[in-house]
N, C-alpha and C. Protein backbone atom coordinates (compact mmCIF):
# COMPACT_ATOMS: atom_id res chain seq x y z
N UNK A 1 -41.44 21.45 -107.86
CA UNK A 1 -40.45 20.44 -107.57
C UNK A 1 -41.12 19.32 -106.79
N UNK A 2 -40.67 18.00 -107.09
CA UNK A 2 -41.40 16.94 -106.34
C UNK A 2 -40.39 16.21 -105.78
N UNK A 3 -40.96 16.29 -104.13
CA UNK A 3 -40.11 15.55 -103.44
C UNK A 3 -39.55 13.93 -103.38
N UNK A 4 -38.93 13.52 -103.36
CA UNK A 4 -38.88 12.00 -103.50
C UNK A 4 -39.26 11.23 -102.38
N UNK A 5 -40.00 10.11 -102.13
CA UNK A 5 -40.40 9.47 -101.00
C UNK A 5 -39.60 8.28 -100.65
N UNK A 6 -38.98 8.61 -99.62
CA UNK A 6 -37.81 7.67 -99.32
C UNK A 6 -38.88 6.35 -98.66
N UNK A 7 -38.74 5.16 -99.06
CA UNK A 7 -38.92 4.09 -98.08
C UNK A 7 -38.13 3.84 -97.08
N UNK A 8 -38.43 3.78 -95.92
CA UNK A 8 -37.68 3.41 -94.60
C UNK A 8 -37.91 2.19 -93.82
N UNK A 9 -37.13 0.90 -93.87
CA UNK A 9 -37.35 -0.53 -93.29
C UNK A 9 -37.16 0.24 -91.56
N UNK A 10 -37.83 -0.30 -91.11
CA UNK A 10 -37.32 -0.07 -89.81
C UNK A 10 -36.99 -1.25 -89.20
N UNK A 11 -36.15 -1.95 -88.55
CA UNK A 11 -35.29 -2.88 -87.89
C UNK A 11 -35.14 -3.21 -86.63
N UNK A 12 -35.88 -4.17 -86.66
CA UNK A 12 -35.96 -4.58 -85.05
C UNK A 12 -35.20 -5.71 -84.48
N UNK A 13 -34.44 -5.87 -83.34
CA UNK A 13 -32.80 -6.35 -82.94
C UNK A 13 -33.93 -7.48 -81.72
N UNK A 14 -33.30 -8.61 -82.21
CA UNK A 14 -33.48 -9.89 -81.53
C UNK A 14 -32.95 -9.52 -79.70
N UNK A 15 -33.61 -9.59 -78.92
CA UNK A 15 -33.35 -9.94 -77.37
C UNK A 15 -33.29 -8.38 -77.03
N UNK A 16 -34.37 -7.28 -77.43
CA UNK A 16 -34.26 -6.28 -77.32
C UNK A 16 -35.69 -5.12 -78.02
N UNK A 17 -36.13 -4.68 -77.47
CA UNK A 17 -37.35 -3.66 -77.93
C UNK A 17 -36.18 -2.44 -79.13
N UNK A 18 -35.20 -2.12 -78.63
CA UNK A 18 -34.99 -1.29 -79.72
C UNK A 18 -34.91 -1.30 -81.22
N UNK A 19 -35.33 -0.37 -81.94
CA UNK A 19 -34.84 -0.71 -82.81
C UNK A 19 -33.83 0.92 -83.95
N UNK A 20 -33.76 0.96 -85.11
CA UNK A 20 -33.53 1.72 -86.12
C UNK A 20 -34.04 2.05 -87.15
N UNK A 21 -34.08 3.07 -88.00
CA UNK A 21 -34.37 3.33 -89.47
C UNK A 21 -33.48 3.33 -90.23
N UNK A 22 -33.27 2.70 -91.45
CA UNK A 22 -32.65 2.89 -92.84
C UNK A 22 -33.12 2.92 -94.17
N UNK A 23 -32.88 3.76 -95.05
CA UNK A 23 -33.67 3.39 -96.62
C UNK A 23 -33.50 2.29 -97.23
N UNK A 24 -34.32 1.60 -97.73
CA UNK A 24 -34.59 0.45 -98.16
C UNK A 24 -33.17 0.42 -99.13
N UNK A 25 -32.61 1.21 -99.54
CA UNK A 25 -31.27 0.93 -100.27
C UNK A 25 -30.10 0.48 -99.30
N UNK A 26 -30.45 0.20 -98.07
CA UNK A 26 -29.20 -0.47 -97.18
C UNK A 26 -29.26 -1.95 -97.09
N UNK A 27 -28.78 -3.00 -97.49
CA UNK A 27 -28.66 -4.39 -97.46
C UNK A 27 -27.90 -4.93 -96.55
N UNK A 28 -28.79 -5.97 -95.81
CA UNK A 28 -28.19 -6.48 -94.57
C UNK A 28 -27.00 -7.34 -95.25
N UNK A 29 -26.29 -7.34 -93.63
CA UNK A 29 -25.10 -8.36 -94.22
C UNK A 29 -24.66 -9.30 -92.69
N UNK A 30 -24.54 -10.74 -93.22
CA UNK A 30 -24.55 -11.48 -92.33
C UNK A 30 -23.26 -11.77 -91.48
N UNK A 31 -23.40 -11.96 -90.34
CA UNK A 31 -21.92 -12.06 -89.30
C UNK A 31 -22.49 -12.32 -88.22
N UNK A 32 -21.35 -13.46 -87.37
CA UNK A 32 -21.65 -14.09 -86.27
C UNK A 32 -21.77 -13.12 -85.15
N UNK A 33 -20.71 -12.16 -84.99
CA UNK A 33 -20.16 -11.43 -83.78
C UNK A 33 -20.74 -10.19 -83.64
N UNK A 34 -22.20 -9.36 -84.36
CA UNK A 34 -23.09 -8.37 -84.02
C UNK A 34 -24.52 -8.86 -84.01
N UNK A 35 -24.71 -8.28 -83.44
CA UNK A 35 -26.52 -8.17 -83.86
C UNK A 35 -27.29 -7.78 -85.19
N UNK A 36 -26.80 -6.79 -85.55
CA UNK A 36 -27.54 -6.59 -87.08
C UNK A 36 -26.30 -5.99 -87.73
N UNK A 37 -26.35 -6.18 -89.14
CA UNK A 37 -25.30 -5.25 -89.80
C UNK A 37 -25.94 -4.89 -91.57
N UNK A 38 -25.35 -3.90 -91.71
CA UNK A 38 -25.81 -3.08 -93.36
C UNK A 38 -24.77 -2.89 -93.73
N UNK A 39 -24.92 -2.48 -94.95
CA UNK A 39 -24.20 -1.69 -95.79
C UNK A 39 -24.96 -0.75 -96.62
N UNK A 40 -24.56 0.30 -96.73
CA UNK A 40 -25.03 1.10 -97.64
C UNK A 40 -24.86 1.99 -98.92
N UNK A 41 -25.34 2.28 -99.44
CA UNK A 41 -24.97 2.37 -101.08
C UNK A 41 -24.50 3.32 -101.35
N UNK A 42 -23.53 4.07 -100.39
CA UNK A 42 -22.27 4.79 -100.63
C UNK A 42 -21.10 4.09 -99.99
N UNK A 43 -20.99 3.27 -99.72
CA UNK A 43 -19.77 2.36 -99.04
C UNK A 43 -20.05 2.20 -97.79
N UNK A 44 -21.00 3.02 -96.95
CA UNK A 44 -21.04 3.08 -95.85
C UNK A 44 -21.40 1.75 -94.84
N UNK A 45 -21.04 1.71 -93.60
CA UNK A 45 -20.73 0.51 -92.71
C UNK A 45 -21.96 0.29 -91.49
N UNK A 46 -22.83 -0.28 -91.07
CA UNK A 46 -23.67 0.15 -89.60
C UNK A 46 -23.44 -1.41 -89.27
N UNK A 47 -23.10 -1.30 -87.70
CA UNK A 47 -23.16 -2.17 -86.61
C UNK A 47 -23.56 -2.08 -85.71
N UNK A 48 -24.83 -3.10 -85.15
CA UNK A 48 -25.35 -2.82 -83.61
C UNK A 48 -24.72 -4.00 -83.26
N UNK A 49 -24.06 -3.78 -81.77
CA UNK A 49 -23.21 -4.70 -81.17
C UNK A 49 -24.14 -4.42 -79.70
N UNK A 50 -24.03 -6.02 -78.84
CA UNK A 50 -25.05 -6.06 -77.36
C UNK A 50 -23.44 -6.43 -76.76
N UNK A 51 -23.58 -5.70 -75.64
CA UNK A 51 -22.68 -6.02 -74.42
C UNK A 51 -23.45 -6.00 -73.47
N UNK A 52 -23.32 -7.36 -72.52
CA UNK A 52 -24.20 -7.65 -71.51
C UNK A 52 -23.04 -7.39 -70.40
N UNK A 53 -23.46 -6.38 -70.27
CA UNK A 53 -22.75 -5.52 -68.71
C UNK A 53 -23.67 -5.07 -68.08
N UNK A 54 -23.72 -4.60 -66.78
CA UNK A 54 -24.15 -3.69 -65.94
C UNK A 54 -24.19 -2.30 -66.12
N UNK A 55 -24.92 -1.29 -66.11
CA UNK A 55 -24.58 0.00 -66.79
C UNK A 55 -25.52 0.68 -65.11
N UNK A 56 -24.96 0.31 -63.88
CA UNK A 56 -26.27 0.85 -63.10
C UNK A 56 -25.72 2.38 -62.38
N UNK A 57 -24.16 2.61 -62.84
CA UNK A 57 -23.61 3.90 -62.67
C UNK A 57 -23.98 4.94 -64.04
N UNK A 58 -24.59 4.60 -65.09
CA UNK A 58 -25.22 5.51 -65.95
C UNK A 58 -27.23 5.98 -65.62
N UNK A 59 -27.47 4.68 -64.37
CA UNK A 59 -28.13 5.50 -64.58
C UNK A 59 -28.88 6.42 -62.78
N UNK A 60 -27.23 6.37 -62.38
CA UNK A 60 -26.94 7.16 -61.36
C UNK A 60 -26.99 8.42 -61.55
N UNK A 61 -27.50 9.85 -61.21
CA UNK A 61 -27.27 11.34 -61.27
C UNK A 61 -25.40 11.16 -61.08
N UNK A 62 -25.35 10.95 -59.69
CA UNK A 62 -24.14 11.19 -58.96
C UNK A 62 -23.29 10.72 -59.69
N UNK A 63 -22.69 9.78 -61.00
CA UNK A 63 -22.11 8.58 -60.92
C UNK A 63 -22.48 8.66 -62.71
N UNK A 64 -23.25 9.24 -63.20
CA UNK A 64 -23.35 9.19 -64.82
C UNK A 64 -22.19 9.72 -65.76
N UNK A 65 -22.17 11.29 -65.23
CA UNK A 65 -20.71 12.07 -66.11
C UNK A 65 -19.92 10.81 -66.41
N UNK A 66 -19.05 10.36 -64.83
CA UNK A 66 -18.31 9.69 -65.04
C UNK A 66 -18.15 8.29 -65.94
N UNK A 67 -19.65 8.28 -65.56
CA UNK A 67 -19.47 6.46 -66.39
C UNK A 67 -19.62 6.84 -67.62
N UNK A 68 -20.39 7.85 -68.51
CA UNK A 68 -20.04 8.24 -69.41
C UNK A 68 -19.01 8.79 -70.20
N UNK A 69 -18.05 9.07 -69.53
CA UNK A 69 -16.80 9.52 -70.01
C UNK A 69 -16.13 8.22 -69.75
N UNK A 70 -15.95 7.24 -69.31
CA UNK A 70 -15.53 6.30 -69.45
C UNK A 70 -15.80 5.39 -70.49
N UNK A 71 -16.85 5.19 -71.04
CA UNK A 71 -17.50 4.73 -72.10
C UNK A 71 -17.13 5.04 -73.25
N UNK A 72 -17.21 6.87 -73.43
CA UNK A 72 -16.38 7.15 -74.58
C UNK A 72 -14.57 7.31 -74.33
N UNK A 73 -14.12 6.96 -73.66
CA UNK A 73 -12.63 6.88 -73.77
C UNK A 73 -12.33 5.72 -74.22
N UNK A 74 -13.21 4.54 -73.62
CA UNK A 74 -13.05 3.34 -74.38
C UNK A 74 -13.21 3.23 -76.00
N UNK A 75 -14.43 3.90 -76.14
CA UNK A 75 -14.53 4.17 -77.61
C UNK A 75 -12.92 5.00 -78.42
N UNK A 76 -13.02 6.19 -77.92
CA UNK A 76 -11.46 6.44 -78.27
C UNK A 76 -10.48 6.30 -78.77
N UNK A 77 -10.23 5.29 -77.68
CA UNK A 77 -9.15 4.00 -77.84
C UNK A 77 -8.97 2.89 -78.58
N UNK A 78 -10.43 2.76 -78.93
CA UNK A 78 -10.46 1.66 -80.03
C UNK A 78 -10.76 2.03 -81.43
N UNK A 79 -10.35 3.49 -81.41
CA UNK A 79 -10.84 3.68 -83.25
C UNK A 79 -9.47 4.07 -83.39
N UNK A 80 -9.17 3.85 -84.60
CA UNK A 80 -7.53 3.73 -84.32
C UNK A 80 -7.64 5.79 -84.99
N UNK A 81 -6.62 6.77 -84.32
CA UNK A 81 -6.11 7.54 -84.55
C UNK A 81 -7.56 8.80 -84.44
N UNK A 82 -8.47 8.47 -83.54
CA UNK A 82 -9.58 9.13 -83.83
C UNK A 82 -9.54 10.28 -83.02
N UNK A 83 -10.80 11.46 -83.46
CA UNK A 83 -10.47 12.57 -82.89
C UNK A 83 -12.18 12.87 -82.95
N UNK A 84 -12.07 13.50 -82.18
CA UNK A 84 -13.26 13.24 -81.74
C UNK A 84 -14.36 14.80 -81.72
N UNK A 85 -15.32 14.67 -82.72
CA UNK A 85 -16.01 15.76 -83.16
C UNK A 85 -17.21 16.24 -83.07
N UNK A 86 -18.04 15.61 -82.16
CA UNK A 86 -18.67 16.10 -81.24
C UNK A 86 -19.35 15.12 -79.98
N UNK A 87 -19.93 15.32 -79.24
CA UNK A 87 -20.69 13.97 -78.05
C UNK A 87 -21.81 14.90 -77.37
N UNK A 88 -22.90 14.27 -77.30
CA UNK A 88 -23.49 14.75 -76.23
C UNK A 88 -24.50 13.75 -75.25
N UNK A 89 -24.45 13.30 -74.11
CA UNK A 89 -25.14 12.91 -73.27
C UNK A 89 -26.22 13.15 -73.38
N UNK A 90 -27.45 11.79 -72.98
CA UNK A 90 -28.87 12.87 -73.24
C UNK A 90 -29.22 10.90 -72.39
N UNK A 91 -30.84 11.33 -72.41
CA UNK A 91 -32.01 9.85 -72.14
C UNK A 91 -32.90 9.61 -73.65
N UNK A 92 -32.93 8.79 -73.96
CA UNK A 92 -33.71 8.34 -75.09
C UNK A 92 -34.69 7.58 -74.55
N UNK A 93 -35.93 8.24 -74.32
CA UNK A 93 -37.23 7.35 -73.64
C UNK A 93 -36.79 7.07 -72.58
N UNK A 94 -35.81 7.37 -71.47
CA UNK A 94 -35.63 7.54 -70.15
C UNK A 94 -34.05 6.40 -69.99
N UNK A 95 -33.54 5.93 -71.03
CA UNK A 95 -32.41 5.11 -71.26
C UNK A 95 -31.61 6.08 -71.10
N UNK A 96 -30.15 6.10 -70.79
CA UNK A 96 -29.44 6.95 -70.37
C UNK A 96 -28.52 6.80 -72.08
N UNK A 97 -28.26 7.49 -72.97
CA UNK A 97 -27.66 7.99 -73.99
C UNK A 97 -26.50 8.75 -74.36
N UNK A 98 -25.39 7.87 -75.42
CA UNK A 98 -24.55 9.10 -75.67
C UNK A 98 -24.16 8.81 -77.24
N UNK A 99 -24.34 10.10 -77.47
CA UNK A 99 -23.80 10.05 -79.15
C UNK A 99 -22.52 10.34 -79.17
N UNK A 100 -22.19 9.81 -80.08
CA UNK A 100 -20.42 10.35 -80.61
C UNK A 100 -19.90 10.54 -82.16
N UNK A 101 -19.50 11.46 -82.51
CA UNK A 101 -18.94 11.30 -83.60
C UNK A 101 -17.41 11.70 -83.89
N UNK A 102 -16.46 10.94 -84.13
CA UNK A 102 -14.70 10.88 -84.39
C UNK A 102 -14.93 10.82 -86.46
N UNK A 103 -13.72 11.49 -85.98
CA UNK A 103 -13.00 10.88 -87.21
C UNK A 103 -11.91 10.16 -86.99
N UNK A 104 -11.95 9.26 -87.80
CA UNK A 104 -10.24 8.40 -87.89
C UNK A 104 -9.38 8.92 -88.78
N UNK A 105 -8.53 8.39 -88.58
CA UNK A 105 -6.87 8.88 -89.03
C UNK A 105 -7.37 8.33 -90.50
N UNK A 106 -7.77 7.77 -91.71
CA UNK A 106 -7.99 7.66 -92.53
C UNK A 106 -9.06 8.52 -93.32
N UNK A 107 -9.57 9.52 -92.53
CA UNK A 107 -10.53 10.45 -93.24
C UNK A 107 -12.32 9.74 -92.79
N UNK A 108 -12.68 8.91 -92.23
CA UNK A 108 -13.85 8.02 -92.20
C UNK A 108 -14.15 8.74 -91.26
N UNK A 109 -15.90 9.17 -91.25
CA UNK A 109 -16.12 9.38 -89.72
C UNK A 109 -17.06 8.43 -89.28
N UNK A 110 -16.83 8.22 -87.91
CA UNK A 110 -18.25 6.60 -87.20
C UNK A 110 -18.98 7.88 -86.19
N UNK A 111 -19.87 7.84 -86.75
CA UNK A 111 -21.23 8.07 -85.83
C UNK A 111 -21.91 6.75 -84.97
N UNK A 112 -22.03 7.08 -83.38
CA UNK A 112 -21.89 6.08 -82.62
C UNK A 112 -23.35 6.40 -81.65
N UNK A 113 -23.96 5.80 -81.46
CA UNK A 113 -25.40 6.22 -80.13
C UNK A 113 -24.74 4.65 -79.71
N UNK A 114 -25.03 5.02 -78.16
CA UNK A 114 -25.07 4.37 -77.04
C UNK A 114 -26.18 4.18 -76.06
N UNK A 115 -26.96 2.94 -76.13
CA UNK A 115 -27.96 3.05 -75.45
C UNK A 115 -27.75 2.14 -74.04
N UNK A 116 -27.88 2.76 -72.72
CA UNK A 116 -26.89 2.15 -71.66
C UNK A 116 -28.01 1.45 -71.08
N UNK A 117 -28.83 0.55 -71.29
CA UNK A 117 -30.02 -0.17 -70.46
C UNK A 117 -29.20 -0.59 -69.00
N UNK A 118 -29.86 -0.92 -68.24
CA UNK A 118 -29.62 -1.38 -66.77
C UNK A 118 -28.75 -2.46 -66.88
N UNK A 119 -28.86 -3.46 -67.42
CA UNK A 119 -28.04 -4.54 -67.79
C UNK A 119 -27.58 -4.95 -69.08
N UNK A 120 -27.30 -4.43 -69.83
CA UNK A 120 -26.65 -4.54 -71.23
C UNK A 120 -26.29 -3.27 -71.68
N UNK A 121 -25.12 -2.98 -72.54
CA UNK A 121 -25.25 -1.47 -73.74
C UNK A 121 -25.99 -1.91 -75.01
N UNK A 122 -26.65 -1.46 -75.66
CA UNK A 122 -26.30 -1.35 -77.05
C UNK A 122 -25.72 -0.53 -78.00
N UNK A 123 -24.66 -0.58 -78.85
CA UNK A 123 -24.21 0.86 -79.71
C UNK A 123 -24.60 -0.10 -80.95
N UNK A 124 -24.73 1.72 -82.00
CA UNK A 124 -24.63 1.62 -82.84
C UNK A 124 -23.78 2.56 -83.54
N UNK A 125 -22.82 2.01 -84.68
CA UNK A 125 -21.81 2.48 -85.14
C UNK A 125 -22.31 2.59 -86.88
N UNK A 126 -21.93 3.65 -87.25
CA UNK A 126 -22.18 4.25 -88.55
C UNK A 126 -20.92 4.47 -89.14
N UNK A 127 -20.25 3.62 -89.84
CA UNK A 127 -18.63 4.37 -90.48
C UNK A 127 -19.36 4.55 -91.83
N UNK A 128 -18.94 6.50 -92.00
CA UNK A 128 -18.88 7.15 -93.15
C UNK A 128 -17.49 7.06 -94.02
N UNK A 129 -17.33 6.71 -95.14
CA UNK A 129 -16.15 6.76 -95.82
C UNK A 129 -15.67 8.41 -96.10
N UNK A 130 -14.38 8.55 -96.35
CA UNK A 130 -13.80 9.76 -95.95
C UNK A 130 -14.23 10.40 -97.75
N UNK A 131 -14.74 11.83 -97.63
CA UNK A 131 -15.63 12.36 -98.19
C UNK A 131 -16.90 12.55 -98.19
N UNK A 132 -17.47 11.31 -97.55
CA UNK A 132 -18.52 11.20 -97.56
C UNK A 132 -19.26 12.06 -96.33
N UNK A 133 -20.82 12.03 -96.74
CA UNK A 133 -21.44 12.83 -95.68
C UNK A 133 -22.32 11.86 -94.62
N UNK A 134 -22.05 12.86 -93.73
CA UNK A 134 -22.08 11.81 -91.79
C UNK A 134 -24.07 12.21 -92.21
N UNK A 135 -24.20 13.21 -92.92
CA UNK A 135 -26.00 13.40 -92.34
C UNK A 135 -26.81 11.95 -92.22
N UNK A 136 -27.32 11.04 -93.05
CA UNK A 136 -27.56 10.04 -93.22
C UNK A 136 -27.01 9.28 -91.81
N UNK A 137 -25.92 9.23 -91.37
CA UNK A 137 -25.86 8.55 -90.64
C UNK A 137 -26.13 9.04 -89.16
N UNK A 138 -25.85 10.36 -88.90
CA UNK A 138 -26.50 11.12 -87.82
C UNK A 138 -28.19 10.40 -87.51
N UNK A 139 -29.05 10.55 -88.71
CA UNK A 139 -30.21 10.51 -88.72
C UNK A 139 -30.45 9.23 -88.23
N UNK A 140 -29.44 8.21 -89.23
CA UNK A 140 -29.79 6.55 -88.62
C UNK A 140 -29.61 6.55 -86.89
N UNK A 141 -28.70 7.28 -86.51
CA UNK A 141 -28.23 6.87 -84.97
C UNK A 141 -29.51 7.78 -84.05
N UNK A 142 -30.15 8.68 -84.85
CA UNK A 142 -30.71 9.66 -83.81
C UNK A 142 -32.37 8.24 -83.93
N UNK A 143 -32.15 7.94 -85.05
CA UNK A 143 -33.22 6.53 -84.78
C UNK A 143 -33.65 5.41 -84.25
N UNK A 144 -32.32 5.38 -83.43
CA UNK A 144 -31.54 4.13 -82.75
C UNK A 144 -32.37 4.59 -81.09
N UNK A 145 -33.39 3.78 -80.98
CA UNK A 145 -34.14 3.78 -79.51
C UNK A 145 -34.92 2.81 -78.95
N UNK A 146 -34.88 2.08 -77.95
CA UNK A 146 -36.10 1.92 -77.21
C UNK A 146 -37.54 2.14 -77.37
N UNK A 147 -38.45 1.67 -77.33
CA UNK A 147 -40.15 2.43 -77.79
C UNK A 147 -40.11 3.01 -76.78
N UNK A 148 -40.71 4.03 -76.47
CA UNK A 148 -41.16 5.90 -75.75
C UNK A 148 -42.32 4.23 -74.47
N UNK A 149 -41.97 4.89 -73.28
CA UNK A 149 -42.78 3.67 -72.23
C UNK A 149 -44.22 4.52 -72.27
């Protein structure tokens, strides 16, 4: 059996070292109000969005849980009817990190990484169409980093 060799663009985000992976079958798509955006050739959706906030309670010991659970309640709240199927807190190259994955009330699931720099977030959002499979997009978000210092 012969494996297939996926090409992978990797994507690097203006006013920012991070970047992502996607297979060359994802086509950018242009818009004022994110940083980068795709589509991909199962219907699927990716958005990196910059919020220039302060994040200096994520990268507090004392003071992280919380700001992290605050972060994803906001998220929450803004996916309409979502439920929420797994998260876990972590550092990506010493950035303070949180993944998320919901489903919405329409069957879609968004796979979400959160990268909380000192003064800005970046997320990235993956909406899977309902049937469809989240792996692909797990993989894009677990790609979603900072370069290793």
């Amino acid at each position: 059996m012969v494996a297939a060799l996926l090409a992978l663009l990797v994507v690097a985000l203006p006013n920012t070292k991070a970047t992502f992976s996607v297979e060359e079958s994802w086509k950018p798509v242009t818009t004022t109000s994110i940083v980068a955006a795709y589509r991909g050739p199962r219907g699927e959706i990716l958005a990196v969005t910059r919020a220039q906030v302060p994040n200096a309670d994520a990268w507090r010991e004392k003071t992280r849980a919380k700001y992290i659970e605050d972060v994803e309640r906001g998220a929450m709240a803004a996916i309409r009817g979502a439920k929420r199927i797994s998260h876990k807190t972590s550092e990506t190259n010493e950035v303070p990190t949180l993944d998320l994955e919901v489903r919405r009330e329409d069957g879609a699931t968004i796979v979400i990484r959160y990268l909380l720099f000192r003064t800005y977030a970046l997320a990235l959002a993956v909406e899977v169409p309902r049937g469809g499979s989240a792996n692909e997009a797990r993989s894009i978000a677990a790609s979603f980093a900072p370069p290793a210092s």
